[in-house]
C-alpha atoms as a PDB file:
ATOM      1  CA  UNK A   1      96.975 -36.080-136.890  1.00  0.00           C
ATOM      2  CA  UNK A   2      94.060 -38.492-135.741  1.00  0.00           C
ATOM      3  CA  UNK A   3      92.701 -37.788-131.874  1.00  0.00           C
ATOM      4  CA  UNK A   4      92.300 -40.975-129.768  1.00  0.00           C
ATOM      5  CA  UNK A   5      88.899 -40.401-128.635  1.00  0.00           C
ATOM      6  CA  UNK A   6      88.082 -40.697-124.509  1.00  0.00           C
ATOM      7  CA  UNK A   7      85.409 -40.978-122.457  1.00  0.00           C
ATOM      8  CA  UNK A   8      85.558 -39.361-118.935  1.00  0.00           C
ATOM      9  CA  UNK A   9      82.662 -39.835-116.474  1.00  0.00           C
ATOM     10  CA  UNK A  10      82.624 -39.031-112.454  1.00  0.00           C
ATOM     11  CA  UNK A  11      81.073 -40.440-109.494  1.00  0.00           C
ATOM     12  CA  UNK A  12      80.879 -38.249-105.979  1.00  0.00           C
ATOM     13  CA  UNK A  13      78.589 -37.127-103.638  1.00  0.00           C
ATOM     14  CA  UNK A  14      76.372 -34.396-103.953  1.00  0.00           C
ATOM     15  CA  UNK A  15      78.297 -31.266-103.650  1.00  0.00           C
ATOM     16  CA  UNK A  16      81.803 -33.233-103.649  1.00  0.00           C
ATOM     17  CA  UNK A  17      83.351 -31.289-106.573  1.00  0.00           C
ATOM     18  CA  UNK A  18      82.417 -33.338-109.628  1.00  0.00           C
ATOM     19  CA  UNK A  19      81.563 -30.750-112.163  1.00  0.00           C
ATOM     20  CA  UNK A  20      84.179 -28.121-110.774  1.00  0.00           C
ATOM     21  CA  UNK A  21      86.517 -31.680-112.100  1.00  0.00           C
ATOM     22  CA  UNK A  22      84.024 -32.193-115.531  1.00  0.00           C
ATOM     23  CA  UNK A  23      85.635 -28.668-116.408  1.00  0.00           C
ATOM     24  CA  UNK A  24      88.512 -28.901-115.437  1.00  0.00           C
ATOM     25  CA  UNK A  25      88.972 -32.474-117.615  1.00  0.00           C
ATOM     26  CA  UNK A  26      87.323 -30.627-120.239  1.00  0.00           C
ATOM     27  CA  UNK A  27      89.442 -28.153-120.325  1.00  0.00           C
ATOM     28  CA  UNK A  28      92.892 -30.150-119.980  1.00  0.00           C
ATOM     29  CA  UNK A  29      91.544 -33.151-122.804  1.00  0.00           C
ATOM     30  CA  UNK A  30      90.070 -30.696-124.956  1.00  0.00           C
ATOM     31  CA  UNK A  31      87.164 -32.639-125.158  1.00  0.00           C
ATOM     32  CA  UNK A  32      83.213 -32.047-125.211  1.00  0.00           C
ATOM     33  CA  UNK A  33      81.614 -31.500-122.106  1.00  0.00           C
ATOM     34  CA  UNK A  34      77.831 -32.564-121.440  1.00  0.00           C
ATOM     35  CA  UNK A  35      76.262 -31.644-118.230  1.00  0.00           C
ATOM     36  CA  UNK A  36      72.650 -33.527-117.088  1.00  0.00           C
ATOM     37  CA  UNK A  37      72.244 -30.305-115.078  1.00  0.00           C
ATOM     38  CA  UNK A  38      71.990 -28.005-117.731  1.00  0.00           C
ATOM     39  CA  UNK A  39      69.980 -30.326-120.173  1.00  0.00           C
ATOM     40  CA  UNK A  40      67.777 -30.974-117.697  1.00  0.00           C
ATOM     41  CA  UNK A  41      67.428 -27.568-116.621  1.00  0.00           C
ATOM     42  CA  UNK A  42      66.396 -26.559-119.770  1.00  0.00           C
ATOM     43  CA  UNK A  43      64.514 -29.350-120.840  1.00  0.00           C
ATOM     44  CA  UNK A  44      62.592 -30.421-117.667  1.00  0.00           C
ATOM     45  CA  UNK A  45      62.283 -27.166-115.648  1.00  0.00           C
ATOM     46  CA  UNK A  46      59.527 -28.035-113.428  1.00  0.00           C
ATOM     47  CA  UNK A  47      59.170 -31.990-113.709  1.00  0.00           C
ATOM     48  CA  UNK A  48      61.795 -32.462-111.705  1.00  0.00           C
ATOM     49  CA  UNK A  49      60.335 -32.432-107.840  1.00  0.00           C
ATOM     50  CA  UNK A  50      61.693 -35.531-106.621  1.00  0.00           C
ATOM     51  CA  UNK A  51      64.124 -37.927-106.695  1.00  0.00           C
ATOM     52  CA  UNK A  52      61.717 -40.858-108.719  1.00  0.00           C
ATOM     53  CA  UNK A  53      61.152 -37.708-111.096  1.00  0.00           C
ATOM     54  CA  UNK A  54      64.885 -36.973-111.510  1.00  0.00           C
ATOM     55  CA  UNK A  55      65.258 -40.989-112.295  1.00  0.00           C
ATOM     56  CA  UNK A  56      62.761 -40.823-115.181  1.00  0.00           C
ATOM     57  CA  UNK A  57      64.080 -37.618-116.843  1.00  0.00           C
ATOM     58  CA  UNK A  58      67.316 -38.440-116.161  1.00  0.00           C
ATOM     59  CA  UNK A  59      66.743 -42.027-117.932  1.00  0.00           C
ATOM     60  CA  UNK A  60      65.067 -40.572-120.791  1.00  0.00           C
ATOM     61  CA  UNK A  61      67.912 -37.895-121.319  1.00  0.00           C
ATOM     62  CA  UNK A  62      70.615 -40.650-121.309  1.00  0.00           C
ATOM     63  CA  UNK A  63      68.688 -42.701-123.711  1.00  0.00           C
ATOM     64  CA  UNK A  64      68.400 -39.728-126.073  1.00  0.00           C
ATOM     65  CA  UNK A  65      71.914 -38.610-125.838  1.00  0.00           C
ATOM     66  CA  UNK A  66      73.549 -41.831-126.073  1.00  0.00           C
ATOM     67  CA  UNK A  67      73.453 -42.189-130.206  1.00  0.00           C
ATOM     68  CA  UNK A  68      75.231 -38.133-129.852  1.00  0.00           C
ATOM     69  CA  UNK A  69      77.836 -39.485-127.722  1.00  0.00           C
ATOM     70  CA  UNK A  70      78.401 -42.027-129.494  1.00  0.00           C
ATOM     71  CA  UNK A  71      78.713 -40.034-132.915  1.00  0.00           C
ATOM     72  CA  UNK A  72      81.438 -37.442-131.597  1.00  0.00           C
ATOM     73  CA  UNK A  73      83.487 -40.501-129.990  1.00  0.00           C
ATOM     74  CA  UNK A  74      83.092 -41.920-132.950  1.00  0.00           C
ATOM     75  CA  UNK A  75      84.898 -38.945-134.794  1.00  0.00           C
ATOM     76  CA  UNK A  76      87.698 -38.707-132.416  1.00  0.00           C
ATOM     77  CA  UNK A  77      86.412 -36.185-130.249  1.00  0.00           C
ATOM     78  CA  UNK A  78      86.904 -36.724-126.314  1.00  0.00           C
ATOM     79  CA  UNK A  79      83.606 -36.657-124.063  1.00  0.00           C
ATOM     80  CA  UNK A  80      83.441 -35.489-120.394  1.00  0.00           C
ATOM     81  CA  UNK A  81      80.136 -36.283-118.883  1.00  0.00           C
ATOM     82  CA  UNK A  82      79.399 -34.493-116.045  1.00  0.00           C
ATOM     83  CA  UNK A  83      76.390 -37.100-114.997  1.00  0.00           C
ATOM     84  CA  UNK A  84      76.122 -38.989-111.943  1.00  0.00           C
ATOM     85  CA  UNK A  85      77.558 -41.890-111.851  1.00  0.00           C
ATOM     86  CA  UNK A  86      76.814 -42.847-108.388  1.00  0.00           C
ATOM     87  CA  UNK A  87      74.761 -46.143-108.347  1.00  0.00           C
ATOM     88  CA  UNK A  88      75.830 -49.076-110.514  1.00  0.00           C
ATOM     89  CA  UNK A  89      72.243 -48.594-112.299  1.00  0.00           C
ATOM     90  CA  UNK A  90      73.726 -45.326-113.532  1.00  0.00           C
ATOM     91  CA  UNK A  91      77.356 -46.695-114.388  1.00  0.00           C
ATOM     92  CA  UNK A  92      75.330 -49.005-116.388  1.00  0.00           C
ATOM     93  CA  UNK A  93      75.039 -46.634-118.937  1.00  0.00           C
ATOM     94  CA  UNK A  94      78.678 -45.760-118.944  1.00  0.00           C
ATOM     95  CA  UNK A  95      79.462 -49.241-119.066  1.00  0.00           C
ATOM     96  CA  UNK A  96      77.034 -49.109-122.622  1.00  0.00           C
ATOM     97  CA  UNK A  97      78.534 -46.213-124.219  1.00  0.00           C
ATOM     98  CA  UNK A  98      82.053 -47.971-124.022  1.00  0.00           C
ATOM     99  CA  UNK A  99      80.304 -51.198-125.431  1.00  0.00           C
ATOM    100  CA  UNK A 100      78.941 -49.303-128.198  1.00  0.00           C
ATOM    101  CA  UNK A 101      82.222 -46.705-129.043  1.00  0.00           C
ATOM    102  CA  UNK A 102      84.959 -48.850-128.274  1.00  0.00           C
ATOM    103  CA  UNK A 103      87.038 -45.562-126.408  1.00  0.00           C
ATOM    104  CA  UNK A 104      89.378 -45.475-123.848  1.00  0.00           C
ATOM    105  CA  UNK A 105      87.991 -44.152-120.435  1.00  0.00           C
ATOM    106  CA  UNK A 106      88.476 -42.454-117.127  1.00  0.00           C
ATOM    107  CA  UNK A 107      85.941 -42.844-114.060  1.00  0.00           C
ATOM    108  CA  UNK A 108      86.889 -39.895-112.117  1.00  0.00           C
ATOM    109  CA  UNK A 109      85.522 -41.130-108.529  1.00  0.00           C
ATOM    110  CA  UNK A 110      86.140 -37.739-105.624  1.00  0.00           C
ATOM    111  CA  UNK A 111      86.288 -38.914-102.673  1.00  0.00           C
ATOM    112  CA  UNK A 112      84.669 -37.042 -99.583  1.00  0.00           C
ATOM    113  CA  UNK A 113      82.768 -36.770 -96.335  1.00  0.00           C
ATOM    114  CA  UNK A 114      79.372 -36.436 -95.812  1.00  0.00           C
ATOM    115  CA  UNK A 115      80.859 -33.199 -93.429  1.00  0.00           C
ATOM    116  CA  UNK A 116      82.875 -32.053 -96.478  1.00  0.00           C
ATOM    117  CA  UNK A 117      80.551 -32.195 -98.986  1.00  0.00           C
ATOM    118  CA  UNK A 118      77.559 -30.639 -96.581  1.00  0.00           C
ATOM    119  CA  UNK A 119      80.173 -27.667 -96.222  1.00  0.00           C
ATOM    120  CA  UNK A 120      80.541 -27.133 -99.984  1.00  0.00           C
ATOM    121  CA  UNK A 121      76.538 -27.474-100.119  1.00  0.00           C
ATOM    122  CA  UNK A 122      75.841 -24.888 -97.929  1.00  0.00           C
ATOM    123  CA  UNK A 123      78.479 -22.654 -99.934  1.00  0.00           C
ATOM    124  CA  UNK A 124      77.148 -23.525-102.871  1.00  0.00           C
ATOM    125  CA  UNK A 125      74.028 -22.731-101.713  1.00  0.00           C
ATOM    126  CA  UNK A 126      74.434 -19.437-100.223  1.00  0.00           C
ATOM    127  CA  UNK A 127      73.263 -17.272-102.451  1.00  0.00           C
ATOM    128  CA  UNK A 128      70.194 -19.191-104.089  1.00  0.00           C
ATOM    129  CA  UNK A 129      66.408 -18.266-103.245  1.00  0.00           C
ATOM    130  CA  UNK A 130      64.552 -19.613-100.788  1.00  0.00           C
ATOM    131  CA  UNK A 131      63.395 -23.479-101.348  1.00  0.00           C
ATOM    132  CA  UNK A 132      65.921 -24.310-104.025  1.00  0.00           C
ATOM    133  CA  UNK A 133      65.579 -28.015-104.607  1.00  0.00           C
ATOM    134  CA  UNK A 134      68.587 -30.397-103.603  1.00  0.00           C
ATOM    135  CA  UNK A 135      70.147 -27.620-100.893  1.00  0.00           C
ATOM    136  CA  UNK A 136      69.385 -28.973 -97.749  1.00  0.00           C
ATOM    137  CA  UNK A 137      71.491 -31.417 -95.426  1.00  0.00           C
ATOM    138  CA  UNK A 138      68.150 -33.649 -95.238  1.00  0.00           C
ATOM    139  CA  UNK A 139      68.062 -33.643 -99.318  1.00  0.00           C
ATOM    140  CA  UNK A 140      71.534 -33.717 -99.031  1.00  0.00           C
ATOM    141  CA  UNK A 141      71.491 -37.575 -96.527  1.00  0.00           C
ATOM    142  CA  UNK A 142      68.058 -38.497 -98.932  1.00  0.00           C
ATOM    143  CA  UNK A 143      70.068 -38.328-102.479  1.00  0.00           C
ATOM    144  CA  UNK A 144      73.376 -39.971-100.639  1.00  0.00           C
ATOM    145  CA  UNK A 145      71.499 -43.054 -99.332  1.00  0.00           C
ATOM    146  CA  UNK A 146      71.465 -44.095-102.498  1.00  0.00           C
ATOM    147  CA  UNK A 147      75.751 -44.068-103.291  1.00  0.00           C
ATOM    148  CA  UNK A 148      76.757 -46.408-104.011  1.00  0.00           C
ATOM    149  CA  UNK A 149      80.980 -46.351-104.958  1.00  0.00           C
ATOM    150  CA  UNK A 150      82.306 -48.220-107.985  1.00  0.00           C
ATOM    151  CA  UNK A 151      83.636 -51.790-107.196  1.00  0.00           C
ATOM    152  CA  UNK A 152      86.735 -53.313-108.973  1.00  0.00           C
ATOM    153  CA  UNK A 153      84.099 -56.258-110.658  1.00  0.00           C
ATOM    154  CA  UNK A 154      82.891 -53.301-112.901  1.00  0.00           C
ATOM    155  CA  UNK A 155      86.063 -53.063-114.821  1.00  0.00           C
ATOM    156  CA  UNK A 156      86.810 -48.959-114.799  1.00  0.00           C
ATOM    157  CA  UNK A 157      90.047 -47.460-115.061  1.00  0.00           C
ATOM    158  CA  UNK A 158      89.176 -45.492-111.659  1.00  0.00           C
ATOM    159  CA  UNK A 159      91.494 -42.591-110.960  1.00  0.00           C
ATOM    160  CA  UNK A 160      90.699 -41.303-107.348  1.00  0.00           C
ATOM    161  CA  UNK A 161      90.564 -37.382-106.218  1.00  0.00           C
ATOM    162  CA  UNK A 162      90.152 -36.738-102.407  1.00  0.00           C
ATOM    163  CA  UNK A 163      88.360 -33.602-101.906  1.00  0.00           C
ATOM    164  CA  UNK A 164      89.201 -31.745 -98.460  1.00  0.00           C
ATOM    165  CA  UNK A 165      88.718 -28.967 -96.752  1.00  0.00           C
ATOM    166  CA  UNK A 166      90.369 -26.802 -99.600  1.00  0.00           C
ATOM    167  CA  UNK A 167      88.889 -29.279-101.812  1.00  0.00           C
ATOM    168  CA  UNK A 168      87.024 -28.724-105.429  1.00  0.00           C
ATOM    169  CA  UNK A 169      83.973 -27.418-104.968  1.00  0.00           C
END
């Protein structure tokens, strides 16, 4: 039995719940999921300081990935990428790998408050060291400055997920 092959991305605040969602999708499409976190973890340990630094690795990691995304879509195999997908510059490359596979898709957009998503931050946050980047509320209002939702004139299937106070995490 062939698999029809689909590509799921998300866009969300910091701390709204997006890759608590990439698993979950993962998990319920049985597909592949890729996480920039973890690459870049791995890859760019100590490079990352800032947000111009996250832009350039994160650029770099897309452009190397997107051949291997394309290859498992390709072969049937369903992709959740747990990336940001919060500007239109980085829907852009969403908007490429669907050029390039032909696959259905899913933009998985969570809707949430600043307050909401602060309150999941400092959760999330509890237990990590002292100085751990992207933790604070002012790192927190300096990365969301830059959201920027998905409009209809970008052509996603959009499926919307409000995150509340017993929201994803």
């Amino acid at each position: 039995m062939e698999r029809t092959p689909k590509l799921f991305f998300l866009c969300g605040k910091m701390a709204a719940g997006k890759s608590t969602l990439a698993r979950m999708l993962a998990e319920q499409g049985d597909a592949i999921l890729l996480a920039s976190d973890e690459w870049l973890g791995r890859l760019y340990p100590v490079e990352i300081v800032d947000i111009p630094a996250f832009m350039k690795y994160s650029t770099r990691l897309n452009e190397t990935l997107t051949p291997h995304i394309c290859t498992l879509l390709g072969r049937g195999l369903s992709v959740v990428l747990d990336f940001p997908g919060n500007t239109r510059r980085q829907r852009a490359w969403f908007r490429q790998l669907l050029d390039a596979s032909g696959v259905d898709h899913e933009l998985h957009v969570i809707d949430a408050s600043d307050a909401v998503c602060k309150r999941q931050l400092h959760a999330r946050s509890a237990g990590f060291p002292e100085g751990t980047r992207w933790t604070t509320d002012a790192e927190f209002d300096a990365i969301t400055a830059y959201f920027d939702p998905p409009s209809p004139d970008e052509g996603f299937t959009i499926i919307r997920h409000e995150a509340g106070a017993g929201g994803q995490e």
